[in-house]
Structure formats: structure tokens, C-alpha cells
Protein backbone atom coordinates (compact mmCIF):
# COMPACT_ATOMS: atom_id res chain seq x y z
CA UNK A 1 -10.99 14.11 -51.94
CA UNK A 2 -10.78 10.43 -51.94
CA UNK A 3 -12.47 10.22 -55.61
CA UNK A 4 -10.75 12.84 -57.42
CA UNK A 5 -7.26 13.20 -56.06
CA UNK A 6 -6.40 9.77 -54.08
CA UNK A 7 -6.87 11.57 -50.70
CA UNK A 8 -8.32 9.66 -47.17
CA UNK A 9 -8.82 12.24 -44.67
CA UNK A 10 -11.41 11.81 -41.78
CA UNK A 11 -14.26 14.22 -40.62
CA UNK A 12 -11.83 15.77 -38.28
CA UNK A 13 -9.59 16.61 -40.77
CA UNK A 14 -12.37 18.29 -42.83
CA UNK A 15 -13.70 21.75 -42.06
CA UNK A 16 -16.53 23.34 -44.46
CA UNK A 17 -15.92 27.30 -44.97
CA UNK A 18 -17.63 30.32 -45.94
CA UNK A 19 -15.92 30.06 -49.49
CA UNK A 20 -12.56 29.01 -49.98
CA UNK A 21 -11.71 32.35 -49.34
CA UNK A 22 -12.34 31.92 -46.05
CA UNK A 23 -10.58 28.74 -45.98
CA UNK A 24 -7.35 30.78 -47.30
CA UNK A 25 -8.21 33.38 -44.26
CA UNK A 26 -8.77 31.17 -41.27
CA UNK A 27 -5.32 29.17 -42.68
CA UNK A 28 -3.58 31.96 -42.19
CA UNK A 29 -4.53 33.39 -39.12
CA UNK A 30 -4.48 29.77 -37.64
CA UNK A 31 -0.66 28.69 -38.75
CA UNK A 32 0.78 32.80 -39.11
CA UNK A 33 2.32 34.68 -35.75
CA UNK A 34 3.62 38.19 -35.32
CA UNK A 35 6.52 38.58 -37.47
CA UNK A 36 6.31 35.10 -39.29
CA UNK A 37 7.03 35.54 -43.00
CA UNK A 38 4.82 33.79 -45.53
CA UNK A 39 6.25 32.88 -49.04
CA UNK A 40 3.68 34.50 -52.16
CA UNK A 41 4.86 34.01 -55.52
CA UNK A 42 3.91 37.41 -57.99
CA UNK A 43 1.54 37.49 -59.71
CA UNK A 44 -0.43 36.30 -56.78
CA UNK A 45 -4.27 36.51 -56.09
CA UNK A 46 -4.91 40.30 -54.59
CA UNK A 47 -6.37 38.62 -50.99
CA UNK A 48 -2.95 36.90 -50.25
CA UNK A 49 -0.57 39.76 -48.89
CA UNK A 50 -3.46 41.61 -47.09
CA UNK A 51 -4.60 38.39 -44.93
CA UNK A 52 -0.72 37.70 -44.04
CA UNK A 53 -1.10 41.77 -42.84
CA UNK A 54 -4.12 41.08 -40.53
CA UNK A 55 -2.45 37.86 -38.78
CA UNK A 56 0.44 40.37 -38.54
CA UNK A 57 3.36 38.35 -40.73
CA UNK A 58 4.99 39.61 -43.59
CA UNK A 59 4.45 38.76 -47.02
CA UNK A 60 7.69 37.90 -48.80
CA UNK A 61 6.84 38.05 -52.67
CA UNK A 62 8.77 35.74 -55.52
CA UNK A 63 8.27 37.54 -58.62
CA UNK A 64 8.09 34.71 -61.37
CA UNK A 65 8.46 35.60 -64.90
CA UNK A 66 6.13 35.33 -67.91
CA UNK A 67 8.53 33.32 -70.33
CA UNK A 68 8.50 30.18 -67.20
CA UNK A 69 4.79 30.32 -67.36
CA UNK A 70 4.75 32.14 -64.10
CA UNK A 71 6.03 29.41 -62.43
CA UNK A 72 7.87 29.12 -59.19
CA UNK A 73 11.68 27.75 -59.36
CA UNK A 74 12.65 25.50 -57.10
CA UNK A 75 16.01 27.28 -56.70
CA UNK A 76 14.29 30.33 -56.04
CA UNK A 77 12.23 29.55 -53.47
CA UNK A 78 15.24 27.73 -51.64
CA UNK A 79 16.67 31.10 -51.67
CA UNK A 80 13.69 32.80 -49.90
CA UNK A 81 12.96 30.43 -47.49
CA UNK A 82 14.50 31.70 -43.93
CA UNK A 83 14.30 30.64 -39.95
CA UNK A 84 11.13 32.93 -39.76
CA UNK A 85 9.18 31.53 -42.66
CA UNK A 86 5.95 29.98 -42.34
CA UNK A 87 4.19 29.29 -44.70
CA UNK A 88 4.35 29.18 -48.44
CA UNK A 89 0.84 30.04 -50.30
CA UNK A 90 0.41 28.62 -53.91
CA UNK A 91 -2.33 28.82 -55.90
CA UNK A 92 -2.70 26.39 -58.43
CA UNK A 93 -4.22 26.90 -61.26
CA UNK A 94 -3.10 30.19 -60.48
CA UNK A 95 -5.41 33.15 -60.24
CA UNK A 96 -4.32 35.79 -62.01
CA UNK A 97 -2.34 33.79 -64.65
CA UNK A 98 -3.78 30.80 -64.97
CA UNK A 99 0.02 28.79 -64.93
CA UNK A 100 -0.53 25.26 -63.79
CA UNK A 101 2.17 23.03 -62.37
CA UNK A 102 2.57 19.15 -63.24
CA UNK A 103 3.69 16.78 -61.30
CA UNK A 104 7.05 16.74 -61.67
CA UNK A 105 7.20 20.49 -60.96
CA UNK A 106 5.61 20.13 -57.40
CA UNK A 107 7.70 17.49 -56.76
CA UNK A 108 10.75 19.82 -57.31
CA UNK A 109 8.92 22.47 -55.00
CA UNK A 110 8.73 19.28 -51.98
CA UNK A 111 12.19 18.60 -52.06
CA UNK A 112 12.93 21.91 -51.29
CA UNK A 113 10.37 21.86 -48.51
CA UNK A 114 10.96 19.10 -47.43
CA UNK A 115 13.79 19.67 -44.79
CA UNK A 116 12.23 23.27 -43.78
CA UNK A 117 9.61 23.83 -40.96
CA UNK A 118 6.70 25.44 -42.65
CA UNK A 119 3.33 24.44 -44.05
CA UNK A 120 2.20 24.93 -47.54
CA UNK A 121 -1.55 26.66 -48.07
CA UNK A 122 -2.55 24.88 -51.12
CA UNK A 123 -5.11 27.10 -53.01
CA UNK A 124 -7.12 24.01 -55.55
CA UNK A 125 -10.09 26.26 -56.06
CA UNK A 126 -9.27 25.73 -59.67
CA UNK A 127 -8.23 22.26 -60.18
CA UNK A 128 -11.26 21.09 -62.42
CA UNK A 129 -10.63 23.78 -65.04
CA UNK A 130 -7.45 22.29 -67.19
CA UNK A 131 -7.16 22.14 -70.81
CA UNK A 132 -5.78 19.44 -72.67
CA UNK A 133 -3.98 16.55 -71.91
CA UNK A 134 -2.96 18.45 -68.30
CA UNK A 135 -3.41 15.97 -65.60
CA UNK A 136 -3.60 17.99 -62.27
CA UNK A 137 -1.82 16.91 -59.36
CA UNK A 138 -2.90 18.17 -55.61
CA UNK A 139 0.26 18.94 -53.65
CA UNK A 140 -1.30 17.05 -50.65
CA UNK A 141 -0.77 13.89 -52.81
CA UNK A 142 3.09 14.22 -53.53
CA UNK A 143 3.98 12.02 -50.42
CA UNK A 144 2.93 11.12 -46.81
CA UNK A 145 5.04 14.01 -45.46
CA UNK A 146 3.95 16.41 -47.65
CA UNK A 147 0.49 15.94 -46.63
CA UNK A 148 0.96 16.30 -43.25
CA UNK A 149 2.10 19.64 -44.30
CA UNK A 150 -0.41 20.85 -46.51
CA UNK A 151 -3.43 22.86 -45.86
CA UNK A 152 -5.36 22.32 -48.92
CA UNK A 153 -7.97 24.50 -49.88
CA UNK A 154 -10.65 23.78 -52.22
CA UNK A 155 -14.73 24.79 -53.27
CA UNK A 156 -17.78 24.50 -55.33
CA UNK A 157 -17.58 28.19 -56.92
CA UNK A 158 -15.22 27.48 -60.20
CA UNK A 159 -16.35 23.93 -61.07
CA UNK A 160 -19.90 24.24 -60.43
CA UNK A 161 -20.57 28.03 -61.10
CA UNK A 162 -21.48 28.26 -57.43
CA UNK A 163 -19.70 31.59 -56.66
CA UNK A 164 -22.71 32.87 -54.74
CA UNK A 165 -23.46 29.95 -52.97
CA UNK A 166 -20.19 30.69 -50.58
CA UNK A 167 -18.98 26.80 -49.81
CA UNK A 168 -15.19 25.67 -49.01
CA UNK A 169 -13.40 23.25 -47.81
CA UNK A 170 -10.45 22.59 -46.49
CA UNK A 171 -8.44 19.64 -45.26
CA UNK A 172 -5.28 19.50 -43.33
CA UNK A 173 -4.10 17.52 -39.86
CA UNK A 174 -6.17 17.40 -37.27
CA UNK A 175 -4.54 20.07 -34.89
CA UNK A 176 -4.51 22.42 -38.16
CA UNK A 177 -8.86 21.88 -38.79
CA UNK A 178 -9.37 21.86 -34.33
CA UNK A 179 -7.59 25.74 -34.75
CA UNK A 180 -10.06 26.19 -38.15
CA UNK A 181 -12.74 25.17 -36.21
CA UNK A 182 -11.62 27.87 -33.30
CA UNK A 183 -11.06 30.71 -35.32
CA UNK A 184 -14.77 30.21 -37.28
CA UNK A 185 -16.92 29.36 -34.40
CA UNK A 186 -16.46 32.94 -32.50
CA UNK A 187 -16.31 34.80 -36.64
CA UNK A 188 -19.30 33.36 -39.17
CA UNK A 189 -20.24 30.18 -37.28
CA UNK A 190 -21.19 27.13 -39.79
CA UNK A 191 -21.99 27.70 -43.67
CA UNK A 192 -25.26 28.00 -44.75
CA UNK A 193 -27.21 24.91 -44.49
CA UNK A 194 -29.47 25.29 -47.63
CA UNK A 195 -25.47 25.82 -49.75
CA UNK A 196 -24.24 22.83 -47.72
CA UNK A 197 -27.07 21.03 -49.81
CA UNK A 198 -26.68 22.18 -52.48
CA UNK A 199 -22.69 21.56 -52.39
CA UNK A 200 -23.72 17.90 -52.30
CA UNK A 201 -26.04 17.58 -55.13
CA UNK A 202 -23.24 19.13 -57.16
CA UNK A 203 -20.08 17.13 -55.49
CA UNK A 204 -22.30 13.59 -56.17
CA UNK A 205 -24.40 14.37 -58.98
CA UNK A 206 -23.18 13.69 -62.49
CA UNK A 207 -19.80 14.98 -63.37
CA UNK A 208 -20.41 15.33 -66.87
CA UNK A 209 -21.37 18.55 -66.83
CA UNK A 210 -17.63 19.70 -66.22
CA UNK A 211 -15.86 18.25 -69.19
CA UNK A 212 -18.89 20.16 -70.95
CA UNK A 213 -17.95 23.66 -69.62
CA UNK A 214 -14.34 22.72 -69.97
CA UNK A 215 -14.86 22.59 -73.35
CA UNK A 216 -16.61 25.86 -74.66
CA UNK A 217 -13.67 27.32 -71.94
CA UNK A 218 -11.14 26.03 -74.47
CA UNK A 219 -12.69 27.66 -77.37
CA UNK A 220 -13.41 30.41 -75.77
CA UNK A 221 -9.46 30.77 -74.76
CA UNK A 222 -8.56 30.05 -78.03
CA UNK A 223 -10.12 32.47 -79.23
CA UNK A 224 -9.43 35.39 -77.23
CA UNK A 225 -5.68 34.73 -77.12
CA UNK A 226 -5.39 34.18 -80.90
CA UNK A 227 -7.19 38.10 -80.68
CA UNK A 228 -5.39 39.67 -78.14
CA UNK A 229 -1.68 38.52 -79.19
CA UNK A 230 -2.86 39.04 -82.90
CA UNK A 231 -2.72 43.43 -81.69
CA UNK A 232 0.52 44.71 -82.10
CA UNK A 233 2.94 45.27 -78.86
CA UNK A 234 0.72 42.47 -76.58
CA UNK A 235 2.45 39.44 -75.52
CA UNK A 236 0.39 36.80 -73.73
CA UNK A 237 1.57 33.42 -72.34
CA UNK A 238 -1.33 30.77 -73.04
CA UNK A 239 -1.96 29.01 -69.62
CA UNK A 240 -3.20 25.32 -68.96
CA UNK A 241 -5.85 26.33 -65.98
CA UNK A 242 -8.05 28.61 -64.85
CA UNK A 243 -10.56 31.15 -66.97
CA UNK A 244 -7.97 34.28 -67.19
CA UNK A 245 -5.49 35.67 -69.85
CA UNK A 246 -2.85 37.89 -68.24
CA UNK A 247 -1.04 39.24 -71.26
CA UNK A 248 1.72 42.01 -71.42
CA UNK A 249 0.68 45.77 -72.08
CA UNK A 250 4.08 47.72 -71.25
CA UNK A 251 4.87 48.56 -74.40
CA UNK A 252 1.85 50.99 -74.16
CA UNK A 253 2.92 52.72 -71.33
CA UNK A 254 4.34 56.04 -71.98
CA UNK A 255 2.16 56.60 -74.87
CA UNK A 256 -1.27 58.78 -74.95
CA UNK A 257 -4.93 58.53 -76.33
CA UNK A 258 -6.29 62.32 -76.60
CA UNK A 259 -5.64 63.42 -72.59
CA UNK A 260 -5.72 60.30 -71.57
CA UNK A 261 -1.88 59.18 -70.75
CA UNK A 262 -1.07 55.19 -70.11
CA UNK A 263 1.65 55.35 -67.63
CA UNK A 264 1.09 51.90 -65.57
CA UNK A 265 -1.72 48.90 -65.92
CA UNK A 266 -3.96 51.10 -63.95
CA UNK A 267 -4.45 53.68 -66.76
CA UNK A 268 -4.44 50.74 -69.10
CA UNK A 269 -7.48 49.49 -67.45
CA UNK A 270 -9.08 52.68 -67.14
CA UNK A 271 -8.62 53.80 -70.68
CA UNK A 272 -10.28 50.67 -72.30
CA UNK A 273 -12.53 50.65 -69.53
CA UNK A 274 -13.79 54.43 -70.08
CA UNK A 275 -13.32 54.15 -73.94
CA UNK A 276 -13.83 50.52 -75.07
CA UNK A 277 -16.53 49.55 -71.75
CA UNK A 278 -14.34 46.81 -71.23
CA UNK A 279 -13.45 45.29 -68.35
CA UNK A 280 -9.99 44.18 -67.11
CA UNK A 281 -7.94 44.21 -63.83
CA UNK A 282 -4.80 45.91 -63.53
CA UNK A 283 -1.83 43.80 -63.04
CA UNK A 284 -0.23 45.91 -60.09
CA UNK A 285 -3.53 44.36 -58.21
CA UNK A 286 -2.13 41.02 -58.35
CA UNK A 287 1.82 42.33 -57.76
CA UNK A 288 2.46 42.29 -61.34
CA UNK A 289 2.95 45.78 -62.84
CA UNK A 290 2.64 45.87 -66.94
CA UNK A 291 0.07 43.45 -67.18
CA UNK A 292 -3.98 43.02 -67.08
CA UNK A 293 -6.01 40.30 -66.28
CA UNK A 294 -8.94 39.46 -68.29
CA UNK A 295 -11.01 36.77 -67.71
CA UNK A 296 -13.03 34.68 -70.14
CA UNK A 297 -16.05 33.58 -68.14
CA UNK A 298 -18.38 34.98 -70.02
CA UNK A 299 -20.12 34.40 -73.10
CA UNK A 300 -18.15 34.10 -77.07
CA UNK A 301 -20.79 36.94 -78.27
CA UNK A 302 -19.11 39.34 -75.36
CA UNK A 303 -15.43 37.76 -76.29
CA UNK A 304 -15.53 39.03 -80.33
CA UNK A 305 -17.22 42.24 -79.24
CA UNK A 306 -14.21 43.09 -76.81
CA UNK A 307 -11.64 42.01 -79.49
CA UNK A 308 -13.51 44.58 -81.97
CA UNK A 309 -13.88 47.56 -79.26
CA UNK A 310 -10.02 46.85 -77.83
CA UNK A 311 -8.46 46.60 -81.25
CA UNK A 312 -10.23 49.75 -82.41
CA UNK A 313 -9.40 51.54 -79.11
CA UNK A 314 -5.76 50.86 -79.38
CA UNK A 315 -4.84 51.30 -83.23
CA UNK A 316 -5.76 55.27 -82.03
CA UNK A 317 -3.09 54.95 -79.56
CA UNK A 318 0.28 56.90 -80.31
């Protein structure tokens, strides 16, 4: 924390998870009571509303639009935020859309926060993978206060290709890691020692490899966006983070291949799944109806064979 985003936070403030999914999960059910509301900008990632359900809050959902980069407005959260909200989630870079927010943007987001009593879950799994000249900023590092009210969760999976490994980590205040520690002694206990290891080699070994992977990511995005938004009635905003292209499929909906009619992002999904064998995720997953998510980790050779099979799928569309 201390090396890559000008963090100190002690052992007690530290708490490794099963994944930072559990990190998200445990923050929830630790800071979210009966009827508490919880701020989730749309598109959001699909686990979000349903662990606000199971700590029994309610999910109040910003929909952000595609031509701010998906981006939540200051203004607009100021408008949401009421005497029973808790907690605002943000995931950043965002998961479905990739959207990224500088500096300057969280900064807005902390004013508004900054006289309200609620914490901010801070999802960072994806903070290594920006393009560019993007320089990523953790909220925790906007100011003192802020800190002190952000649970900031973070992991091996996206930077290191560790998905399977299952290591988090989160860092908050102390009272907020003691009710962490709580809630995962009596539910999965510690993380796997031998992925606790192996979390180290990759957090202190050579860095390098990143700025490698980041790399053939770019090309790879480059690619598939110039292909997607190249096919006639898809719209796709080009994101700074992350390994996913959400673009816009409406204009398909209403229209029919053989029996097969596209009425939402579900049939979407299904068509070019059960036609084209490729795979996307509907965009009323993430709260997002007329959009699909497809994600790019995966090799170029795959990329130019799903541009081929989903421009020839969709030409025979009417």
C-alpha cells in the first residue's frame, strides 16, 4: 500500500481475504444494518446489489450514462445520499465498463462525502490495469478524512493472473478490520497458506512483468474496439482501465435472425452465443439493459476470430 499508492496502515488495519470478493462481502455485512441503504452506481459489478440483500440493506442504484464514461456526478450522488445511507460502493476501474476516475474526479466525489456519515467500499481490484498516460489515484489517498472512511479493497487476481489463487486484501480503521476479522473467523477462517506465499513472491518480485501485460492489453483493446464500433448500429465508449468493452447493442433489439428474436441484451448474448460461439455477458447482469460486456483477456488469435464470426452473424440480422 505504502509503495504503490502512498498509504501507511498497520497490521491491524490489514485483513487478508478469500479474494477480494470476499473482502467486498465481509465489508458489507460488517458496516450494512437492516434497512441501511447502500449507494451502487449502474452499470455495477453483478455481486454488489445481492450482498447489500443478504446484510438486509437496500441497494439504491445511480444509473450513469455512456457519453460521461460511466462516471458518477458529483451532483448526482448528492442527490441520492439520505439519513439512512451507508455506504457508497465504487469500483474503480470499473467492472463492467472499465471507466476510470482521475484525481480530480474523486476529489469532486469527497466533497460531497465529506459532510455525510457513511463509508465508502473502495473496489481497487483493478488499479494496475490503466492505459496510457492514466495515473490512478486510490480514494483512500484523497485526504486524512477520507481515509478514515474508506474500506479499500484490493488483490492479486487482475495484476498477477492469480484468479484461482483466491487472495484479498483489505485495509480500513482498525474497528472496521477487528469486525472483518469477526465476521471471517466463524465463515472461511484464514486464506490458504500455500496462496498467502505465493501472494508475496508476486507483491515483491519484479514488477516488470505488469507494464508487459499492460501492453499486449492495449493492443488487444485497440483492436477489438476499432472491430466492434467499425459494425454498423454498435456504439462503444473506449475506457482507460480494466480488460472489458461494454458497447451499445439496442439498436438490435426488436429485430430477428431466422426464429431467433433480439428483444433485450439477454437474447443478444444468446444469439451470438448459440450462432457465433461467442461469449459475452448481458448488460441487464450488471444493471445496464442494451448493452454486453465482453472482455478481452484472452488471446489476439481468439479477438480477430470473434470480430469475423460476430460481423458475419449480424450482417444476417434484419
Amino acid at each position: 500500500m505504502k509503495r504503490d499508492n502512498h498509504l501507511d496502515y498497520h497490521l491491524n488495519q490489514i485483513i487478508v481475504t478469500n479474494g477480494a470478493k470476499q473482502g467486498v462481502f465481509n465489508s458489507v455485512l460488517a458496516t450494512v444494518n437492516e434497512g441501511d441503504e447502500v449507494i451502487i452506481p449502474s452499470p455495477y459489478w453483478v455481486s454488489y446489489p445481492d450482498m447489500v440483500s443478504m446484510a438486509n440493506g437496500k441497494s439504491v442504484f445511480i444509473q450513469t450514462k455512456e457519453k460521461d464514461g460511466f462516471k458518477l456526478k458529483p451532483q448526482i450522488l448528492e442527490k441520492a445520499i439520505t439519513p439512512k445511507t451507508k455506504v457508497l460502493i465504487l469500483c474503480n476501474p470499473s467492472n463492467p465498463t472499465g471507466s476510470t476516475y482521475t484525481k480530480k474526479e474523486l476529489e469532486s466525489l469527497a466533497e460531497v462525502i465529506k459532510n455525510k456519515n457513511l463509508f465508502i467500499i473502495s473496489d481497487e481490484i483493478y488499479e494496475k490495469l490503466v492505459y496510457g498516460d492514466f495515473k490512478f489515484t486510490s480514494f483512500a489517498s484523497i485526504n486524512s478524512e477520507m481515509k478514515q472512511r474508506t474500506i479499500l479493497v484490493n488483490g492479486v487476481s487482475k495484476t498477477y493472473a492469480m484468479t484461482g489463487w483466491r487472495i484479498g486484501y483489505v485495509a480500513a480503521p482498525e474497528n472496521i478490520v477487528d469486525a472483518l476479522n469477526k465476521i471471517q473467523s466463524h465463515s472461511t477462517s484464514n486464506a490458504s497458506s500455500i496462496s498467502q506465499a505465493a501472494a508475496i513472491e508476486a507483491l515483491a518480485g519484479p514488477q516488470y512483468v505488469i507494464s508487459e501485460m499492460l501492453q499486449e492489453f492495449k493492443l488487444r483493446q485497440e483492436f477489438f474496439h476499432n472491430e466492434i464500433t467499425s459494425i454498423k448500429g454498435i456504439t462503444c465508449y473506449k475506457p482507460e482501465g480494466a480488460f472489458f468493452l461494454f458497447p451499445n447493442v439496442s439498436s438490435y433489439f426488436g429485430k430477428t435472425l431466422g426464429n431467433h428474436k433480439i428483444s433485450d441484451s439477454f437474447d443478444f448474448a444468446m444469439l451470438i452465443l448459440q450462432k457465433a460461439h461467442i461469449a459475452a455477458v448481458p448488460g441487464s447482469a450488471f444493471g445496464a439493459e442494451g448493452f454486453i460486456r465482453f472482455s478481452y483477456a484472452t488471446s489476439m488469435e481468439n479477438l480477430k476470430e470473434a470480430a469475423i464470426r460476430l460481423k458475419r452473424i449480424l450482417v444476417k440480422i434484419s
